[in-house]
Protein backbone atom coordinates (compact mmCIF):
# COMPACT_ATOMS: atom_id res chain seq x y z
CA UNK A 1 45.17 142.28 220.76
CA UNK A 2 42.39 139.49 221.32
CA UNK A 3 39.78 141.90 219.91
CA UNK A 4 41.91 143.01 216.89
CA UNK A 5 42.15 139.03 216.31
CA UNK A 6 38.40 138.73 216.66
CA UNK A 7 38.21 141.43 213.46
CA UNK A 8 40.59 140.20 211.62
CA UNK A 9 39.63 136.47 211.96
CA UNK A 10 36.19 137.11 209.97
CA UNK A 11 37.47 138.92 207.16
CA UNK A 12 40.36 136.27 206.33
CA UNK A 13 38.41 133.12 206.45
CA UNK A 14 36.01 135.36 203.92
CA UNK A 15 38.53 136.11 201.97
CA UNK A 16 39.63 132.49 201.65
CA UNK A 17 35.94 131.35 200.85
CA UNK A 18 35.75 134.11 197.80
CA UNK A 19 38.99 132.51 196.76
CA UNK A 20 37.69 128.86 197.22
CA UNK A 21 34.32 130.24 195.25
CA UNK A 22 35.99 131.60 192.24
CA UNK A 23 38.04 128.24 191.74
CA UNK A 24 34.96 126.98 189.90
CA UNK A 25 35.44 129.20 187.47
CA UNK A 26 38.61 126.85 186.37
CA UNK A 27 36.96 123.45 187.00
CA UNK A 28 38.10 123.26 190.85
CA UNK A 29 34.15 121.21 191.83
CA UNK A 30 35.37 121.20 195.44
CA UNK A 31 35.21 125.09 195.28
CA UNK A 32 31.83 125.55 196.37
CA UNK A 33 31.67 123.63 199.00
CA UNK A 34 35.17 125.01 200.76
CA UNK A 35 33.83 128.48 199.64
CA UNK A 36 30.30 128.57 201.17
CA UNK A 37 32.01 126.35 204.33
CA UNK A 38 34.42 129.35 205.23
CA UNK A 39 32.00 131.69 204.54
CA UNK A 40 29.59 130.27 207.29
CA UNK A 41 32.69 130.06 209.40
CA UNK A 42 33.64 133.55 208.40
CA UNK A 43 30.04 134.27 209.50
CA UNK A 44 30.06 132.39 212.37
CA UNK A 45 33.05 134.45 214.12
CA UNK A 46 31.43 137.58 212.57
CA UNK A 47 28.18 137.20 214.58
CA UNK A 48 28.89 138.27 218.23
CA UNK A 49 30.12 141.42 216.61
CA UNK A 50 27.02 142.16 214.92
CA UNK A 51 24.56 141.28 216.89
CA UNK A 52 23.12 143.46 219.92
CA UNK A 53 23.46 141.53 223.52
CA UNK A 54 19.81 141.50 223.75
CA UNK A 55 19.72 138.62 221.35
CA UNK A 56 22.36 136.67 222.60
CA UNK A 57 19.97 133.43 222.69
CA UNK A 58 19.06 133.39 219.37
CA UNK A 59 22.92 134.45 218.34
CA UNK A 60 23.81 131.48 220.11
CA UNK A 61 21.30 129.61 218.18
CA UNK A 62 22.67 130.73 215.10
CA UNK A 63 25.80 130.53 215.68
CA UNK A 64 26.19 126.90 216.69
CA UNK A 65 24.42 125.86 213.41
CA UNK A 66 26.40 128.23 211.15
CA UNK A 67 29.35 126.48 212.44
CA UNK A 68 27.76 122.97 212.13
CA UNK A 69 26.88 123.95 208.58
CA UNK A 70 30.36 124.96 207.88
CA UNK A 71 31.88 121.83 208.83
CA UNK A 72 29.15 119.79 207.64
CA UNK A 73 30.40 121.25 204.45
CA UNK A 74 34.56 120.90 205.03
CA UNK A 75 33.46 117.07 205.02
CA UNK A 76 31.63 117.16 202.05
CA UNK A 77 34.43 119.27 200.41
CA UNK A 78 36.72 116.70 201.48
CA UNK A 79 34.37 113.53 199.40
CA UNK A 80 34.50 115.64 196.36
CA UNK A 81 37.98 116.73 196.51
CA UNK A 82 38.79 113.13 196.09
CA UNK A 83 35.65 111.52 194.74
CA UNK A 84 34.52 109.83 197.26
CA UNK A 85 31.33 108.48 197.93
CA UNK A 86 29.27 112.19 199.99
CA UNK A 87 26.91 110.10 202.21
CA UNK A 88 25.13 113.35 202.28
CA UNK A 89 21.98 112.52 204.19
CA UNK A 90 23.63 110.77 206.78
CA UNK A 91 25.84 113.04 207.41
CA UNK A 92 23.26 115.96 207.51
CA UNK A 93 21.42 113.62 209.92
CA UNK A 94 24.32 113.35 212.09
CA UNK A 95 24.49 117.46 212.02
CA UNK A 96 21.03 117.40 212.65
CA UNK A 97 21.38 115.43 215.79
CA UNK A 98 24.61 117.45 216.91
CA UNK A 99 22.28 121.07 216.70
CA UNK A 100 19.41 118.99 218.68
CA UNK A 101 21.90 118.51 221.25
CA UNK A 102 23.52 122.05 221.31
CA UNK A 103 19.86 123.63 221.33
CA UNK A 104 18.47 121.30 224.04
CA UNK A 105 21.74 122.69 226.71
CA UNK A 106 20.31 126.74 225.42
CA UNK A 107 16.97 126.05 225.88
CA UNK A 108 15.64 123.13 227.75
CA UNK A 109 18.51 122.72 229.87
CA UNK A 110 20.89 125.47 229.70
CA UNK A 111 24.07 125.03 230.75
CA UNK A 112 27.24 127.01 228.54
CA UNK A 113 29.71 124.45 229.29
CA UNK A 114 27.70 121.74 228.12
CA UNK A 115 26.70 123.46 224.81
CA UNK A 116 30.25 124.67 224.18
CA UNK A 117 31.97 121.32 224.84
CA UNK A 118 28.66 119.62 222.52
CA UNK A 119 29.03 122.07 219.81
CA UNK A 120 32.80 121.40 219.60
CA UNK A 121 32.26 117.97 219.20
CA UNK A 122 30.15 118.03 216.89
CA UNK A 123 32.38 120.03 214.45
CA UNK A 124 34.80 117.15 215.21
CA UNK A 125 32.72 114.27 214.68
CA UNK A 126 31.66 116.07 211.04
CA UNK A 127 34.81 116.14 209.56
CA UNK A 128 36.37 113.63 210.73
CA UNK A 129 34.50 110.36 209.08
CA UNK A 130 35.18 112.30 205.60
CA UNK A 131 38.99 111.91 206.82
CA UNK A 132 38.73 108.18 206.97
CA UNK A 133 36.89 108.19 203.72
CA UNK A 134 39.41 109.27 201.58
CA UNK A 135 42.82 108.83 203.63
CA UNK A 136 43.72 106.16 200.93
CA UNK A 137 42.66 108.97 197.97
CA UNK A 138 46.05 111.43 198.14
CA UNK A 139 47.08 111.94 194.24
CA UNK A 140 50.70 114.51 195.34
CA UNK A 141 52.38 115.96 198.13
CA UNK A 142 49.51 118.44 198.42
CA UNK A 143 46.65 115.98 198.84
CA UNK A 144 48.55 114.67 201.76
CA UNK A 145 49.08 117.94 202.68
CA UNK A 146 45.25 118.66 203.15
CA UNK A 147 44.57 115.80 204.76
CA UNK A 148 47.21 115.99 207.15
CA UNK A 149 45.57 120.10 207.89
CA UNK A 150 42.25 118.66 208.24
CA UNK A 151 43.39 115.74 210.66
CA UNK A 152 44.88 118.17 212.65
CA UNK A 153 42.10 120.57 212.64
CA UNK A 154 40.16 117.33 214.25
CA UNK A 155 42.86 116.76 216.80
CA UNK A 156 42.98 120.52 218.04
CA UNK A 157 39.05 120.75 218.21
CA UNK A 158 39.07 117.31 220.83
CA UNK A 159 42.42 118.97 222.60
CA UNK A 160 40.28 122.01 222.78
CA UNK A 161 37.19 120.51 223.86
CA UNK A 162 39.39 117.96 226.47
CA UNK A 163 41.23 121.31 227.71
CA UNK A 164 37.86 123.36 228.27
CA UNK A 165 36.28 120.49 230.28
CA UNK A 166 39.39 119.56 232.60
CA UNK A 167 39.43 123.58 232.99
CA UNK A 168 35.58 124.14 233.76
CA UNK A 169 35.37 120.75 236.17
CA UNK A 170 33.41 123.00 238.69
CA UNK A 171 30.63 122.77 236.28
CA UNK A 172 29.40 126.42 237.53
CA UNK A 173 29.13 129.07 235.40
CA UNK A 174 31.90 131.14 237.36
CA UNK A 175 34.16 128.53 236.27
CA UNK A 176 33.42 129.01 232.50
CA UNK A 177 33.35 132.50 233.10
CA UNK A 178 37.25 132.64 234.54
CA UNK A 179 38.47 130.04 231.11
CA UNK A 180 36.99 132.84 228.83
CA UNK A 181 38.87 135.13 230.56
CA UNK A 182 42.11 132.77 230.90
CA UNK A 183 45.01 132.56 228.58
CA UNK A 184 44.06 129.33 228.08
CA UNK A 185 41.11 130.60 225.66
CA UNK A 186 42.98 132.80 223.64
CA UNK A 187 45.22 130.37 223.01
CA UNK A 188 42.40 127.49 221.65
CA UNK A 189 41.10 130.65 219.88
CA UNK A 190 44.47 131.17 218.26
CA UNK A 191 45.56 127.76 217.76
CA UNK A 192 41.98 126.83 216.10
CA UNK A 193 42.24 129.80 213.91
CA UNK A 194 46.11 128.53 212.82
CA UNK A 195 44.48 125.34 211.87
CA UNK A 196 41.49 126.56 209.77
CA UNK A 197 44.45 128.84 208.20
CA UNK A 198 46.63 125.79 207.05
CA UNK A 199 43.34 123.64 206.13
CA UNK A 200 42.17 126.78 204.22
CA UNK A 201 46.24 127.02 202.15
CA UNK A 202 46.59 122.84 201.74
CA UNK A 203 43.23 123.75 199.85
CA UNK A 204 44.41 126.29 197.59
CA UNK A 205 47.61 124.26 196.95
CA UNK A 206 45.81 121.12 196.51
CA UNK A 207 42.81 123.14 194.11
CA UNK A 208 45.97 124.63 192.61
CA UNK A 209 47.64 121.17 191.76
CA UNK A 210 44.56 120.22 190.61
CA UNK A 211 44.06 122.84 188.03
CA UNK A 212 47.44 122.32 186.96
CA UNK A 213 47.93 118.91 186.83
CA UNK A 214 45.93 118.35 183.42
CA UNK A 215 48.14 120.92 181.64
CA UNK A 216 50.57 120.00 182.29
CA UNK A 217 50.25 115.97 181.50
CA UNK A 218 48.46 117.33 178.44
CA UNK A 219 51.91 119.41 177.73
CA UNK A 220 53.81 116.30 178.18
CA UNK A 221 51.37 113.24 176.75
CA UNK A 222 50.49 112.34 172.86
CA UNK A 223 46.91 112.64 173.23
CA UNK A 224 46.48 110.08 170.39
CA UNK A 225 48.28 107.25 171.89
CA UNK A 226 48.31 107.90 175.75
CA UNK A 227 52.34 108.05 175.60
CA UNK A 228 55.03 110.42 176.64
CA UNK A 229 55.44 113.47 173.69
CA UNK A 230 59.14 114.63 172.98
CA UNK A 231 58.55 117.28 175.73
CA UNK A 232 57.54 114.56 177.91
CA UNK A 233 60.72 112.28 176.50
CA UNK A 234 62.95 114.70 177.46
CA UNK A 235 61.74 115.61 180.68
CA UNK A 236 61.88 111.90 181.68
CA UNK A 237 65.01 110.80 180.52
CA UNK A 238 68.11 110.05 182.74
CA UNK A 239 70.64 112.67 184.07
CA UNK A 240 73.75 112.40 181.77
CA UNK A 241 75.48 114.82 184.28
CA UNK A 242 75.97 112.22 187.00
CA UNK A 243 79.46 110.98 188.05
CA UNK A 244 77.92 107.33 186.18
CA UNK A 245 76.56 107.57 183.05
CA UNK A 246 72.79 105.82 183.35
CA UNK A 247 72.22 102.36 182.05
CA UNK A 248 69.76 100.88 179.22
CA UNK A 249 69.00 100.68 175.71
CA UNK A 250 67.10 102.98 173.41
CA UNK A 251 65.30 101.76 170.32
CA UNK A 252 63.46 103.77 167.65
CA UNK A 253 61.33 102.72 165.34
CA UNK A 254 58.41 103.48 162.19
CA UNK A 255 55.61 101.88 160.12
CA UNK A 256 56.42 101.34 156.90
CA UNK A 257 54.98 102.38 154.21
CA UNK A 258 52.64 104.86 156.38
CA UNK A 259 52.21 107.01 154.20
CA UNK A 260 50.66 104.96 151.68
CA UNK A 261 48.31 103.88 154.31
CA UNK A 262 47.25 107.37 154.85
CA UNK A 263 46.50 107.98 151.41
CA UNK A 264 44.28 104.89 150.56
CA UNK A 265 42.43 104.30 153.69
CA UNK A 266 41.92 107.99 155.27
CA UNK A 267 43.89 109.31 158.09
CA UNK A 268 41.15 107.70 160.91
CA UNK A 269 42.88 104.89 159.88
CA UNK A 270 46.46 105.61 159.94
CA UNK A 271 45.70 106.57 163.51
CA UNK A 272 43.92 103.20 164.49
CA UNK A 273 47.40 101.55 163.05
CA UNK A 274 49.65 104.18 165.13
CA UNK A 275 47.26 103.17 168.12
CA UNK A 276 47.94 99.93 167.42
CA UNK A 277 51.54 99.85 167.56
CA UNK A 278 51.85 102.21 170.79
CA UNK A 279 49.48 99.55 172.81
CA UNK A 280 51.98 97.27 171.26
CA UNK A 281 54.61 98.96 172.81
CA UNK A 282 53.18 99.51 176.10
CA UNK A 283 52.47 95.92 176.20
CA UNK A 284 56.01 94.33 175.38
CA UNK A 285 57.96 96.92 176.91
CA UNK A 286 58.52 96.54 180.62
CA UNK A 287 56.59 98.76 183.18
CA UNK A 288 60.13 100.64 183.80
CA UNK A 289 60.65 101.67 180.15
CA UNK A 290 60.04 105.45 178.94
CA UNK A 291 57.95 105.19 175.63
CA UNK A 292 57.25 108.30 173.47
CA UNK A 293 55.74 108.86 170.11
CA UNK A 294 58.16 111.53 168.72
CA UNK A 295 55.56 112.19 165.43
CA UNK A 296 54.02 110.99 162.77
CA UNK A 297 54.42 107.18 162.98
CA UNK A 298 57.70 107.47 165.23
CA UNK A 299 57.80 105.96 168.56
CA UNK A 300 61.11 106.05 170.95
CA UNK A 301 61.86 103.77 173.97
CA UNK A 302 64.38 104.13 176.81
CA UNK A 303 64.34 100.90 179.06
CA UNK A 304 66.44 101.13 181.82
CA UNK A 305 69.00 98.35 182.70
CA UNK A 306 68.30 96.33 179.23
CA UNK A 307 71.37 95.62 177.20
CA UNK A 308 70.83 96.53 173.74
CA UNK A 309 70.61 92.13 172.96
CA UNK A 310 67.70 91.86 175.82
CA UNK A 311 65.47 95.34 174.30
CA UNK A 312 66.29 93.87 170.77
CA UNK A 313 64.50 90.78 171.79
CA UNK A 314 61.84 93.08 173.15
CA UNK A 315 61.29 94.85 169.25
CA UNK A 316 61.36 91.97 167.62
CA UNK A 317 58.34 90.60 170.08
CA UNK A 318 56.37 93.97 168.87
CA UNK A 319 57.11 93.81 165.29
CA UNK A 320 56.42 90.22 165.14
CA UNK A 321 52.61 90.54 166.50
CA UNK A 322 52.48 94.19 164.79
CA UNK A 323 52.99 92.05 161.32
CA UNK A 324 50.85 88.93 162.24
CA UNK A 325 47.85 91.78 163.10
CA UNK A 326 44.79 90.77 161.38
CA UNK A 327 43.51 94.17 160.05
CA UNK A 328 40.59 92.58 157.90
CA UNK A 329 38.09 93.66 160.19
CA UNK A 330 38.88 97.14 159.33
CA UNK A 331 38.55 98.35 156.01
CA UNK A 332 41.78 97.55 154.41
CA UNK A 333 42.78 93.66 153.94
CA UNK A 334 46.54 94.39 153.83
CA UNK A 335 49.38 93.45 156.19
CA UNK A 336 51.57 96.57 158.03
CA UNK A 337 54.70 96.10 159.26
CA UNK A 338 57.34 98.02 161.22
CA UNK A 339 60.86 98.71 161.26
CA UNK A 340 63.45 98.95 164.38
CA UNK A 341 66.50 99.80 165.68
CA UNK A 342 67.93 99.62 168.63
CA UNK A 343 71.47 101.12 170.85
CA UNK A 344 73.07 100.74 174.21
CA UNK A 345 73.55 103.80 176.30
CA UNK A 346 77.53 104.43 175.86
CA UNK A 347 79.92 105.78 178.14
CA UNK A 348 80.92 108.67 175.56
CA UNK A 349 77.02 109.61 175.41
CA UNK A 350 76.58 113.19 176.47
CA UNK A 351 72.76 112.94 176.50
CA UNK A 352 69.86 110.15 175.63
CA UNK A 353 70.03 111.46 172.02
CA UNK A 354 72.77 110.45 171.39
CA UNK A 355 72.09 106.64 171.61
CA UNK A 356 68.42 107.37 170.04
CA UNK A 357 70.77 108.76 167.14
CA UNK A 358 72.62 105.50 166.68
CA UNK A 359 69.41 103.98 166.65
CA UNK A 360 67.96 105.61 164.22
CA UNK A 361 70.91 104.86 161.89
CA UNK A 362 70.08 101.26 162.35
CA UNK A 363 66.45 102.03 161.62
CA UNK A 364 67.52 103.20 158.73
CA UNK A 365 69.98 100.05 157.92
CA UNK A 366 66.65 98.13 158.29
CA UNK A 367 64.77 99.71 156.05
CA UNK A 368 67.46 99.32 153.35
CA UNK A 369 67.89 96.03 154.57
CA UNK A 370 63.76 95.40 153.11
CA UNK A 371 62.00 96.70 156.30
CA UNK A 372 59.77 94.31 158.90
CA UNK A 373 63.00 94.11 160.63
CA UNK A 374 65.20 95.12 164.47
CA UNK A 375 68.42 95.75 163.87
CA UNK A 376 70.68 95.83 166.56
CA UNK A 377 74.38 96.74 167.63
CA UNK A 378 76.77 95.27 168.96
CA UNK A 379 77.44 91.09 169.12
CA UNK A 380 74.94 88.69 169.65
CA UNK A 381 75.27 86.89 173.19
CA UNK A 382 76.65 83.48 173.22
CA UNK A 383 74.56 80.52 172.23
CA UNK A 384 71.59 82.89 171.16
CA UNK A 385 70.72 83.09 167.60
CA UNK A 386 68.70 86.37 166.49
CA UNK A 387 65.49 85.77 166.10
CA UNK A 388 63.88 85.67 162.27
CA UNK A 389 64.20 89.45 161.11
CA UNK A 390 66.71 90.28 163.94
CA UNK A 391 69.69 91.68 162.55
CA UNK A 392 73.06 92.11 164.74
CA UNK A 393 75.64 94.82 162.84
CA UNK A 394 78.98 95.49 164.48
CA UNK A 395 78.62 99.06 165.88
């Protein structure tokens, strides 16, 4: 079983480092440093296979600074994963001193125990310092996850190394003879191999939510204006399926007279004015509310536990500074105004659209009304008179 292990181990962590490798291919940076890192590793395991007994000095030689290599390079992965600063030549200075100290127990002073315990702590001390660098850096679940693999890929290699040294306190080489042939060293064999497994799959599912992620904000963001799309709207909106209906207001509202702004001053133009009234938006609104440009010049808001009275307030901030907007730096000395309206979630409400429906019926009300105008349902709270433009219609 142990030597059917010892095949098998090479060829997956190979396999994971081809994987790792070919991640570049769709923007995964990381890649090539997990890929070449299991390779070594995959290498590393590999060797005792391949080479002859008469050159098990120089296999050992090799084979502690594959493994140093390899780990040198999980910690680098680790920086660039979550761009962090790579400290490269220290590190590789600190590797360097970790193979001086492995090669002077095989050939000044050689003593297996020593050079096995060394070695192991050395892989430790490589990856762990990245750990610390970047344990504040997790973006998702995944990120977490990888860091919580490569922590424990740290703890099992000082277990390992603790285990191997309270095991081999004789200090002869019969003693280190009879833990290779122990249980115990299948099992650290095993148990290190189960960690460089679920390092090597937080990878892929962190490189994986990596690749993803920027589809899929770019499926659900206006790339003009930074804000939520319709898809993205929709996706965010309350649950209208729970017992409680959710609470909040919904406005809606346009620029007028866009169009004409398009056609005299170019559509670079009309954009800088939609731009304009999103960062508007995003500014006013609080940090809470769901803002979406639905096309064109349209934007939509759903602000959680605002009564339609307290959001109206809200528009009438935006459209007042939208209309007071000095625009005569750009190339058209005109004023631009917008037009709102604005609806409390109901109780009848099957879905968000509904309100955003009412809404845009008082939109429309402003516009008829002579636009540069909120226009809200509902009563006006008691002792509060609407603002200048701020129209209250029984709903």
């Amino acid at each position: 079983m142990q030597d059917n292990f010892a095949y098998l181990l090479p060829f997956i962590l190979m396999t994971f480092g081809s994987v790792f490798l070919g991640l570049q291919v769709v923007g995964f940076r990381p890649g090539r440093y997990w890929g070449l890192g299991y390779i070594l590793a995959a290498t590393g395991f590999a060797l005792p296979m391949v080479l002859p007994q008469s050159f098990d000095l120089f296999g050992a030689l090799l084979a502690n600074f594959v493994f140093l290599i390899a780990f040198f390079l999980y910690g680098h992965a680790l920086l660039v994963h979550f761009a962090a600063p790579t400290y490269a030549r220290l590190r590789l200075g600190g590797a360097a001193v970790a193979y001086l100290a492995v090669c002077f127990f095989i050939l000044v002073q050689p003593n297996l125990r020593n050079e096995l315990a060394t070695s192991d702590m050395g892989l430790a001390l490589l990856l762990a310092p990245s750990i610390l660098l970047v344990r504040r850096r997790a973006r998702n679940l995944m990120d977490k996850l990888l860091l919580a693999a490569a922590t424990l890929s740290v703890a099992e290699t000082l277990t390992r190394v603790g285990i191997f040294l309270w095991f081999t306190s004789g200090a002869s080489p019969e003693s280190v003879g009879a833990y290779f042939a122990s249980d115990y060293s299948y099992l650290a064999q095993f148990t290190a191999s189960i960690c460089g497994f679920l390092m090597a799959l937080s990878v892929l599912g962190s490189a994986v939510a990596r690749v993803i992620e920027p589809h899929r904000v770019a499926a659900d963001q206006d790339p003009l204006t930074g804000l939520l799309n319709r898809r993205g709207f929709d996706l965010s909106a309350p649950d209208f399926r729970l017992s409680s209906p959710p609470d909040g207001a919904v406005l809606i509202c346009d620029i007028d007279h866009f169009k004409s702004v398009n056609d005299r001053f170019g559509h670079a133009t009309g954009d800088r004015v939609i731009i304009a009234l999103a960062s508007l938006l995003k500014e006013v609104l609080p940090a809470s509310a769901r803002v979406a440009r639905f096309g064109g010049e349209e934007f939509v808001a759903y602000v959680p536990g605002l009564s339609s009275s307290q959001l109206a307030i809200l528009a009438n901030r935006v459209r007042s500074a939208f209309a007071a907007r000095d625009w005569s730096e750009g190339p058209f000395p005109v004023t631009i105004t917008s037009s709102f309206g604005v609806s409390a979630i109901a109780l009848g409400d099957h879905s968000i659209h509904d309100a955003i429906s009412r809404a845009d019926g008082f939109l429309y009300r402003a516009k008829e009304a002579g636009r540069n105008q909120v226009v809200q349902e509902g009563i006006a709270l008691l002792g509060v008179t609407p603002a200048a433009n701020l129209k209250v219609v029984a709903s």
